[in-house]
Protein backbone atom coordinates (compact mmCIF):
# COMPACT_ATOMS: atom_id res chain seq x y z
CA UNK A 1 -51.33 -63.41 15.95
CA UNK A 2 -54.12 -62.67 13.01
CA UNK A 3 -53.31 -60.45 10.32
CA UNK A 4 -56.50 -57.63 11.49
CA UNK A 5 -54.38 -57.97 15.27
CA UNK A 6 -51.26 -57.44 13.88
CA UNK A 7 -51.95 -54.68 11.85
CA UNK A 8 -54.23 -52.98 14.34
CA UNK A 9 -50.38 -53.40 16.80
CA UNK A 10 -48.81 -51.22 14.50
CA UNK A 11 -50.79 -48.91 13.71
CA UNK A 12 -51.55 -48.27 17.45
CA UNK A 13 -47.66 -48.10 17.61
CA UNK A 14 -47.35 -44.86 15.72
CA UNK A 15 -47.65 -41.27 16.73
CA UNK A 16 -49.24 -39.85 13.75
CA UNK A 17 -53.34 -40.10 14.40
CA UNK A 18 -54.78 -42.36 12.02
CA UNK A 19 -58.08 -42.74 10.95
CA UNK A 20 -60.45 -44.79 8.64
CA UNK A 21 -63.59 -44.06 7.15
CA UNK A 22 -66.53 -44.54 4.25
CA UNK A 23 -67.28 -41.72 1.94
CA UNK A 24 -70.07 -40.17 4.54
CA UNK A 25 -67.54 -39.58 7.18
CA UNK A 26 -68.62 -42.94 9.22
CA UNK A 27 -65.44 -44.23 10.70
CA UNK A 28 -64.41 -47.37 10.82
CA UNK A 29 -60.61 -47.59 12.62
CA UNK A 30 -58.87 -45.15 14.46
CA UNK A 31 -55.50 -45.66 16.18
CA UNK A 32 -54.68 -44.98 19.94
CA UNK A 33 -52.92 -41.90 18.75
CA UNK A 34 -56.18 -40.64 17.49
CA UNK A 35 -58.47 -41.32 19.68
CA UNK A 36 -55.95 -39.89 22.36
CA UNK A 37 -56.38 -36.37 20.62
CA UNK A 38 -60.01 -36.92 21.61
CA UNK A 39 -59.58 -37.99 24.99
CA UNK A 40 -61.35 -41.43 23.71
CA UNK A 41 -60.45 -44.81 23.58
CA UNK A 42 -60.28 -46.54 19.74
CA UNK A 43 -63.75 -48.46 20.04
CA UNK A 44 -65.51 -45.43 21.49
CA UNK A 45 -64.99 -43.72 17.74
CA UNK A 46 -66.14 -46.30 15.54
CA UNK A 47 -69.05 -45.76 13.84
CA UNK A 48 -69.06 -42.25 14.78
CA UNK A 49 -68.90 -39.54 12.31
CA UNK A 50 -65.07 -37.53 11.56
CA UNK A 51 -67.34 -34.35 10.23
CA UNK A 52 -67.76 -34.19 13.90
CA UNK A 53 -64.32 -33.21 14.66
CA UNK A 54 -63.74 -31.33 11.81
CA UNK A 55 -63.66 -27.21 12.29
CA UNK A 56 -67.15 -26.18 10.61
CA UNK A 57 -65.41 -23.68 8.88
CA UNK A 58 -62.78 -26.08 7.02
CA UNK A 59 -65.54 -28.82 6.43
CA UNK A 60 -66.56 -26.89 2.66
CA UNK A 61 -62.98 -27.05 2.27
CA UNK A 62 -62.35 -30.51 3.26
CA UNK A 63 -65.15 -32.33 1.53
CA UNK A 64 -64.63 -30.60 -1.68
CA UNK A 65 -60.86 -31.53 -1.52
CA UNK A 66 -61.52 -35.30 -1.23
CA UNK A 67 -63.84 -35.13 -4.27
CA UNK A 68 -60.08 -35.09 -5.68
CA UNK A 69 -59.26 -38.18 -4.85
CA UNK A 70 -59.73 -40.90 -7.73
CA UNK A 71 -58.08 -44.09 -9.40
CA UNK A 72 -55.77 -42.41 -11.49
CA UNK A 73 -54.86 -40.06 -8.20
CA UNK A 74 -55.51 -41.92 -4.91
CA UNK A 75 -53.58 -39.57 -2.40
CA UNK A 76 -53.95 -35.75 -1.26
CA UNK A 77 -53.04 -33.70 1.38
CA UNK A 78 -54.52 -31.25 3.15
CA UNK A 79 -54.68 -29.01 6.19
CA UNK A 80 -57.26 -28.61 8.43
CA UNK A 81 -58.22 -27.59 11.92
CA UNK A 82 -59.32 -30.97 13.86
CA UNK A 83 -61.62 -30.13 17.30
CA UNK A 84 -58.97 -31.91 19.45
CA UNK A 85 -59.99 -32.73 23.50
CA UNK A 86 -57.80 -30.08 24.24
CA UNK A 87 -59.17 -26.98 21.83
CA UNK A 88 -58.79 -26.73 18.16
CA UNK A 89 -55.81 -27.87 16.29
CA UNK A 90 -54.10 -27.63 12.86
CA UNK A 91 -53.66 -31.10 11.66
CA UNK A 92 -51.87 -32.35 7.91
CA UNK A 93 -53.64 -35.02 6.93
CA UNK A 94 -51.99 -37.49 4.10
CA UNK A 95 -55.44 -38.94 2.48
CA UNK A 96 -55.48 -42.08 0.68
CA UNK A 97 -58.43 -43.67 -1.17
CA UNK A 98 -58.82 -47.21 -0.31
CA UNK A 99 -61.88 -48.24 -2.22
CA UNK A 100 -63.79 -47.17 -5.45
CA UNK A 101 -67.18 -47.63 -6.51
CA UNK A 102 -68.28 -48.78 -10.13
CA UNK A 103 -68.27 -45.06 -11.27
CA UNK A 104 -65.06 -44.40 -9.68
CA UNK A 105 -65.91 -42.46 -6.84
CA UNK A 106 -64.06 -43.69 -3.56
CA UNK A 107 -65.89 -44.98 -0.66
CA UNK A 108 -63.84 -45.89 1.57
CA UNK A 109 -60.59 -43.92 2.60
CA UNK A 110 -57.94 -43.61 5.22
CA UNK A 111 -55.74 -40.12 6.64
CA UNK A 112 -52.62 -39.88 8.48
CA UNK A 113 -52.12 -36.92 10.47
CA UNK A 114 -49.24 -35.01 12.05
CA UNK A 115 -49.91 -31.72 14.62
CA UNK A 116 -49.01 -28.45 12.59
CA UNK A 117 -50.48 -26.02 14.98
CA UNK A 118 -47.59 -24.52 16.11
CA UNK A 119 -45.79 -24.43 12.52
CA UNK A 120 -49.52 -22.32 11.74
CA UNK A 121 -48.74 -19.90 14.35
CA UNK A 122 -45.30 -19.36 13.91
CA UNK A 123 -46.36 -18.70 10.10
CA UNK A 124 -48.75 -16.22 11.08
CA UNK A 125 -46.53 -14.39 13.26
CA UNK A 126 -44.34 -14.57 10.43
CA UNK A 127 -46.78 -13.02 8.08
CA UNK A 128 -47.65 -10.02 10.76
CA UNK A 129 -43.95 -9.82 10.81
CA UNK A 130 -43.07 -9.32 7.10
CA UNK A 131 -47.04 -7.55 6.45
CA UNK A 132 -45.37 -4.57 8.85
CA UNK A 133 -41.97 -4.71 7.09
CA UNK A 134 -43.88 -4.08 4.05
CA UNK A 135 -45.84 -1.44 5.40
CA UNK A 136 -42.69 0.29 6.79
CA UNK A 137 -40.89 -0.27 3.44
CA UNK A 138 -43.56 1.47 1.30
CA UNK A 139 -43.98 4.03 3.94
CA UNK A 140 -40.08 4.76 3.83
CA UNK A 141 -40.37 4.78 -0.19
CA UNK A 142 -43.10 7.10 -0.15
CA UNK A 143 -40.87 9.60 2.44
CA UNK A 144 -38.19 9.42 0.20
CA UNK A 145 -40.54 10.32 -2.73
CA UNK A 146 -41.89 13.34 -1.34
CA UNK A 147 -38.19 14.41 0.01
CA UNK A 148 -37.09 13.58 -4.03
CA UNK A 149 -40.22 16.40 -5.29
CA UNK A 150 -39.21 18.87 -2.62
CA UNK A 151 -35.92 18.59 -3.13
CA UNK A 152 -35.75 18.75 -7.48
CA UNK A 153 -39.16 20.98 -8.18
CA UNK A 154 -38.32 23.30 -10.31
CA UNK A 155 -35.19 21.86 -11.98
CA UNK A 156 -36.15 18.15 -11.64
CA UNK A 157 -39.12 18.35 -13.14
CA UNK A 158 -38.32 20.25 -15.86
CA UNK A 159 -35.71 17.42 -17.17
CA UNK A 160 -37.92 14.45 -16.50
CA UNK A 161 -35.48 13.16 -13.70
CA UNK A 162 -38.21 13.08 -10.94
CA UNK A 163 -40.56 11.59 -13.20
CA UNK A 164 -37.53 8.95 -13.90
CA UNK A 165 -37.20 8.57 -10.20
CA UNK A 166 -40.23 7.80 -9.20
CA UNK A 167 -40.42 5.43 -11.75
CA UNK A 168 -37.85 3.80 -10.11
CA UNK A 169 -39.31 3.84 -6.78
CA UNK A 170 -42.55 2.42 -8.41
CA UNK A 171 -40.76 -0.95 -9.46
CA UNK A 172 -38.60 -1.05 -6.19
CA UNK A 173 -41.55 -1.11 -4.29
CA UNK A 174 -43.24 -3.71 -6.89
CA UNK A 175 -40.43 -6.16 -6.26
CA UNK A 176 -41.34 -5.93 -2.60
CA UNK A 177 -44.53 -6.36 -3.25
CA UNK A 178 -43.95 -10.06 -4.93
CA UNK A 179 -42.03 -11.17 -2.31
CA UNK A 180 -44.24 -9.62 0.91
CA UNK A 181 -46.51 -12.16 -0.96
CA UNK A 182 -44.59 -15.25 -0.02
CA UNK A 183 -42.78 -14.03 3.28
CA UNK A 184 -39.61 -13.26 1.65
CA UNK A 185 -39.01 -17.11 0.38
CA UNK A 186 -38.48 -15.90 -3.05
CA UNK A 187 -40.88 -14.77 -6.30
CA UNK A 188 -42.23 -16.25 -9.21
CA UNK A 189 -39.98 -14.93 -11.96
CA UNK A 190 -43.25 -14.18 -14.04
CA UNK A 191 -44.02 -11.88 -11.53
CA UNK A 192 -40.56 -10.06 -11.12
CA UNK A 193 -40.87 -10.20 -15.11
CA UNK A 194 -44.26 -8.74 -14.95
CA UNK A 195 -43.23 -6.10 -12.00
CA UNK A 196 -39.61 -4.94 -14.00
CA UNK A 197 -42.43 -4.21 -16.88
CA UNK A 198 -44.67 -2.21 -15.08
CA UNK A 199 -43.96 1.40 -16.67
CA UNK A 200 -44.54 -0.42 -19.80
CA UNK A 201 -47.43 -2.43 -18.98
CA UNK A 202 -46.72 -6.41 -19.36
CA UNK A 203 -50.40 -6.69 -20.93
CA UNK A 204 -49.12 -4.56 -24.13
CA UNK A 205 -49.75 -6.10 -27.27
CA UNK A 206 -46.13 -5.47 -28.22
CA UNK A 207 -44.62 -7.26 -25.55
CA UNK A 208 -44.22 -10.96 -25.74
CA UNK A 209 -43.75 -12.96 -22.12
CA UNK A 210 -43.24 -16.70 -21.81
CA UNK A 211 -41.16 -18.85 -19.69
CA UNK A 212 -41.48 -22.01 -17.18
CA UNK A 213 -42.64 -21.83 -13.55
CA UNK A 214 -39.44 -20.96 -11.90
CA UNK A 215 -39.17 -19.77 -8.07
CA UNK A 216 -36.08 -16.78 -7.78
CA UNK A 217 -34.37 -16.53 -4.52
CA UNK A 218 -35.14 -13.22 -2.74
CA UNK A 219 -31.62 -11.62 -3.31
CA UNK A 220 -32.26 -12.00 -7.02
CA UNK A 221 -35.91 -10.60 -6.58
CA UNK A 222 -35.25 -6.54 -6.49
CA UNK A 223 -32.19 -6.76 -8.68
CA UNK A 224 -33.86 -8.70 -11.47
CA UNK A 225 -37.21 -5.97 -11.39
CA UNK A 226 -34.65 -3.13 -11.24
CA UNK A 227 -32.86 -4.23 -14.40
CA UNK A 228 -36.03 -5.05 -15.94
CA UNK A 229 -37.03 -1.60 -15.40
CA UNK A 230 -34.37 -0.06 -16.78
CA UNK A 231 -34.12 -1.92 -20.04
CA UNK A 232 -37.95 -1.62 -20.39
CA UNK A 233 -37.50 2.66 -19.93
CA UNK A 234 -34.91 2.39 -22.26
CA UNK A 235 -36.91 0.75 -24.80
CA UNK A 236 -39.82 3.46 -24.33
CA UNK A 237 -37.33 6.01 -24.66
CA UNK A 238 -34.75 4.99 -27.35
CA UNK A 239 -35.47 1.17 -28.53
CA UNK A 240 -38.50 -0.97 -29.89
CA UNK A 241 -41.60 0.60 -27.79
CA UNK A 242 -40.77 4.18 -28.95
CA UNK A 243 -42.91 3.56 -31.75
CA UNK A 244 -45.69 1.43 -32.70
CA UNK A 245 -44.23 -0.84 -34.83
CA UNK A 246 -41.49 -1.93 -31.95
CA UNK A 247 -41.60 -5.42 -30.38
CA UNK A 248 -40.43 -7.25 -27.14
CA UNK A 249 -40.16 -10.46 -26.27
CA UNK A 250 -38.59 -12.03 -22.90
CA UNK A 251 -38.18 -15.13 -23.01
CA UNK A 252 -36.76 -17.55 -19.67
CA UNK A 253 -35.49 -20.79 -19.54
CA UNK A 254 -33.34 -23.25 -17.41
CA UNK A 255 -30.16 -24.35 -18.99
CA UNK A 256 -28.27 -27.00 -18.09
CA UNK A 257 -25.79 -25.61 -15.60
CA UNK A 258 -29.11 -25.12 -13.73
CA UNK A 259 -28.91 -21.21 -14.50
CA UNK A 260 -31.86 -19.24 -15.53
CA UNK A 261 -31.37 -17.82 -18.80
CA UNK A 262 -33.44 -14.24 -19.62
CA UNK A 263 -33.03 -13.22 -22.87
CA UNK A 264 -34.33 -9.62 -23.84
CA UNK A 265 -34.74 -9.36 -27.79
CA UNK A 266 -36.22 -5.83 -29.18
CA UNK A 267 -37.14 -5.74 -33.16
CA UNK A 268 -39.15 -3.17 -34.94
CA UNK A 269 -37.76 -0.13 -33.64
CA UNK A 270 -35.78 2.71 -34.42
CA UNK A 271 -31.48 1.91 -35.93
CA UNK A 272 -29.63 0.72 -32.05
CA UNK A 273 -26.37 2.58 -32.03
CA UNK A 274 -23.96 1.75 -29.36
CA UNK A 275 -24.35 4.46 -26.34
CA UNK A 276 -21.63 6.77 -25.97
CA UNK A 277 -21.64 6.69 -22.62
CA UNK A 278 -23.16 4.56 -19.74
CA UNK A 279 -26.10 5.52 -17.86
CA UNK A 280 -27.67 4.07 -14.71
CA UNK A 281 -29.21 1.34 -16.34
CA UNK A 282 -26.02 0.14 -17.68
CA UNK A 283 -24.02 0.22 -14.66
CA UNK A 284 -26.70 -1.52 -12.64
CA UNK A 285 -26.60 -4.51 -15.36
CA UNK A 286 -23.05 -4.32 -14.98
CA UNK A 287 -22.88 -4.63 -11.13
CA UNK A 288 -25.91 -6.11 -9.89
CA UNK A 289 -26.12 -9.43 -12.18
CA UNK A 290 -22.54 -10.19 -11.78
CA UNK A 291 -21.17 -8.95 -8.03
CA UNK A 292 -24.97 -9.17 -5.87
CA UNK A 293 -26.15 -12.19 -7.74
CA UNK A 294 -22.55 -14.40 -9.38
CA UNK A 295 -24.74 -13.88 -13.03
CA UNK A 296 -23.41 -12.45 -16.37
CA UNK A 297 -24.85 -10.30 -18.71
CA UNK A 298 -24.39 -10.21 -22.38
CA UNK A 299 -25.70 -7.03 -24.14
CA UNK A 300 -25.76 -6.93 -28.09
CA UNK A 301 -26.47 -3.59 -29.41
CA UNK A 302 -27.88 -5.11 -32.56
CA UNK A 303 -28.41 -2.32 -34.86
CA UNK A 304 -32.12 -4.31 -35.83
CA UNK A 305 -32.75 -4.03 -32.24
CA UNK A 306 -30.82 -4.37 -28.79
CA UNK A 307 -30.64 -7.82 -27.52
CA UNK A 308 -29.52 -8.82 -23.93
CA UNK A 309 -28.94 -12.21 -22.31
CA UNK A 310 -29.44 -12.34 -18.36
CA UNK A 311 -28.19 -15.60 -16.99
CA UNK A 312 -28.33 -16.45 -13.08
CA UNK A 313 -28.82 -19.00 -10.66
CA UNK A 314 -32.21 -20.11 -9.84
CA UNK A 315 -33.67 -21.10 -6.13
CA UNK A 316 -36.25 -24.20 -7.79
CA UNK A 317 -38.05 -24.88 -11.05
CA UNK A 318 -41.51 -26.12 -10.72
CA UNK A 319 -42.70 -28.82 -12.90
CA UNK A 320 -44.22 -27.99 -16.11
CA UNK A 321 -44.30 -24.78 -17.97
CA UNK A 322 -46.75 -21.72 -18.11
CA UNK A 323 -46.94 -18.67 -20.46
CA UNK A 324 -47.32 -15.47 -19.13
């Protein structure tokens, strides 16, 4: 059997759809499994264009993903909807650029493509599903805020402590907030940085955030922006931000028992004396680090400025690193 025969064998063998073509979208192989999502046979497609089968609405999308594809990075993926015999379909395609021209642009290329479609829907019912948890979430906080003003006018306001509350409720429903954004999978820990900073604003010139891509499991998500939160009130209140001259810097790392280390370091500020008793935020970084997430906490009441180390297990680093 000839080596074009052979080939042509098993590629007709697989399932995935497979499909070559030149740089204009002319096609020049398809497998059965492809041409069966047309309701074609393989020689009825070639020489026909793929842009015809391609959603109109992706094809912007498509074509200016491919420009991607070069020498020094031959292979992409992508996801697209594919005008299938049978209606529209979500297809993955695995691209991979075959042949270059002398100013490296590819010309010829070749995709491999699996059915998604019903991994699409059940991720958008999943994302009407978790956008009306949200909704119901912030509508609950905002009940509970009103009830907390009816309840404490008058006293509570005088004091500060529904001001302090609602301050609370504002980075509670933050940390929901980061994770409505990816369906509950987890958060970026420069957002749940940025979110535990809020009252404080992370864009302040005296506050210093930097730290590698790292994803946080969801449990970890509204502990780590509550404790945030309270160390950054306490540093408006009592520590480094009190004043002008006060610095912060949070800095996050990945050690090597695969923990991710926060460290909180406040200079500038007024003498740190140790508390004489412990408030809220204390017992939260007490309890919530070490019980809800199997962290530790180290706090230093450094009279040039408090210092606390947050160390806890992380869900999955992503490669490289990024200041925030």
């Amino acid at each position: 059997m000839a080596d074009s025969a052979l080939l042509r064998e098993i590629l007709d063998a697989q399932l995935e759809t497979v499909c070559r073509f030149r740089a204009d979208g002319t096609i020049l192989f398809v497998n059965r499994a492809y041409a069966a999502t047309l309701g074609r046979e393989p020689h009825e497609l070639t020489g026909r264009n793929l842009w015809d089968f391609v959603t109109g609405e992706d094809q912007a999308h498509v074509r200016a993903m491919l420009l991607n594809l070069t020498p020094a990075q031959p292979e992409l993926t992508i996801e697209n909807r594919f005008e299938a015999a049978g209606g529209t379909r979500w297809m993955l395609w695995r691209n991979h650029a075959l042949e270059f021209d002398d100013a490296g642009a590819w010309s010829v290329a070749q995709s491999t493509g699996i059915d998604i479609t019903e991994r699409k829907q059940l991720e958008e019912q999943l994302k009407l599903l978790v956008d009306e948890l949200n909704h119901r979430v912030k509508n609950t906080l905002m009940v509970v805020q009103a009830m907390a003003h009816q309840t404490f006018r008058g006293e509570g306001a005088a004091d500060g402590r529904i001001s302090t509350f609602s301050d609370r409720l504002a980075a509670l429903s933050g940390a929901h907030d980061a994770l409505s954004r990816t369906n509950w999978a987890g958060a970026r820990l420069a957002d749940i940085v940025n979110h535990g900073l809020l009252i404080c604003r992370a864009d302040d010139m005296r506050i210093d955030l930097s730290g590698p891509e790292v994803i946080m499991p969801a449990n970890a998500t509204v502990s780590l922006v509550m404790v945030l939160h309270e160390l950054a009130t306490n540093a408006m209140k009592y520590g480094a931000l009190s004043g002008l001259t006060g610095r912060v810097t949070v800095r996050w790392a990945l050690d090597d028992s695969e923990m991710v280390v926060i460290d909180w370091v406040e200079s500038g500020g007024p003498e740190v004396n140790m508390p004489e008793r412990k408030g809220f935020g204390s017992r939260l970084l007490a309890e919530a680090i070490p019980r809800q997430l199997g962290g530790r906490v180290d706090l230093d009441y450094d009279r040039a400025g408090l210092r606390c180390r947050i160390a806890v297990p992380h869900f999955r680093p992503f490669p490289g690193t990024q200041d925030d």
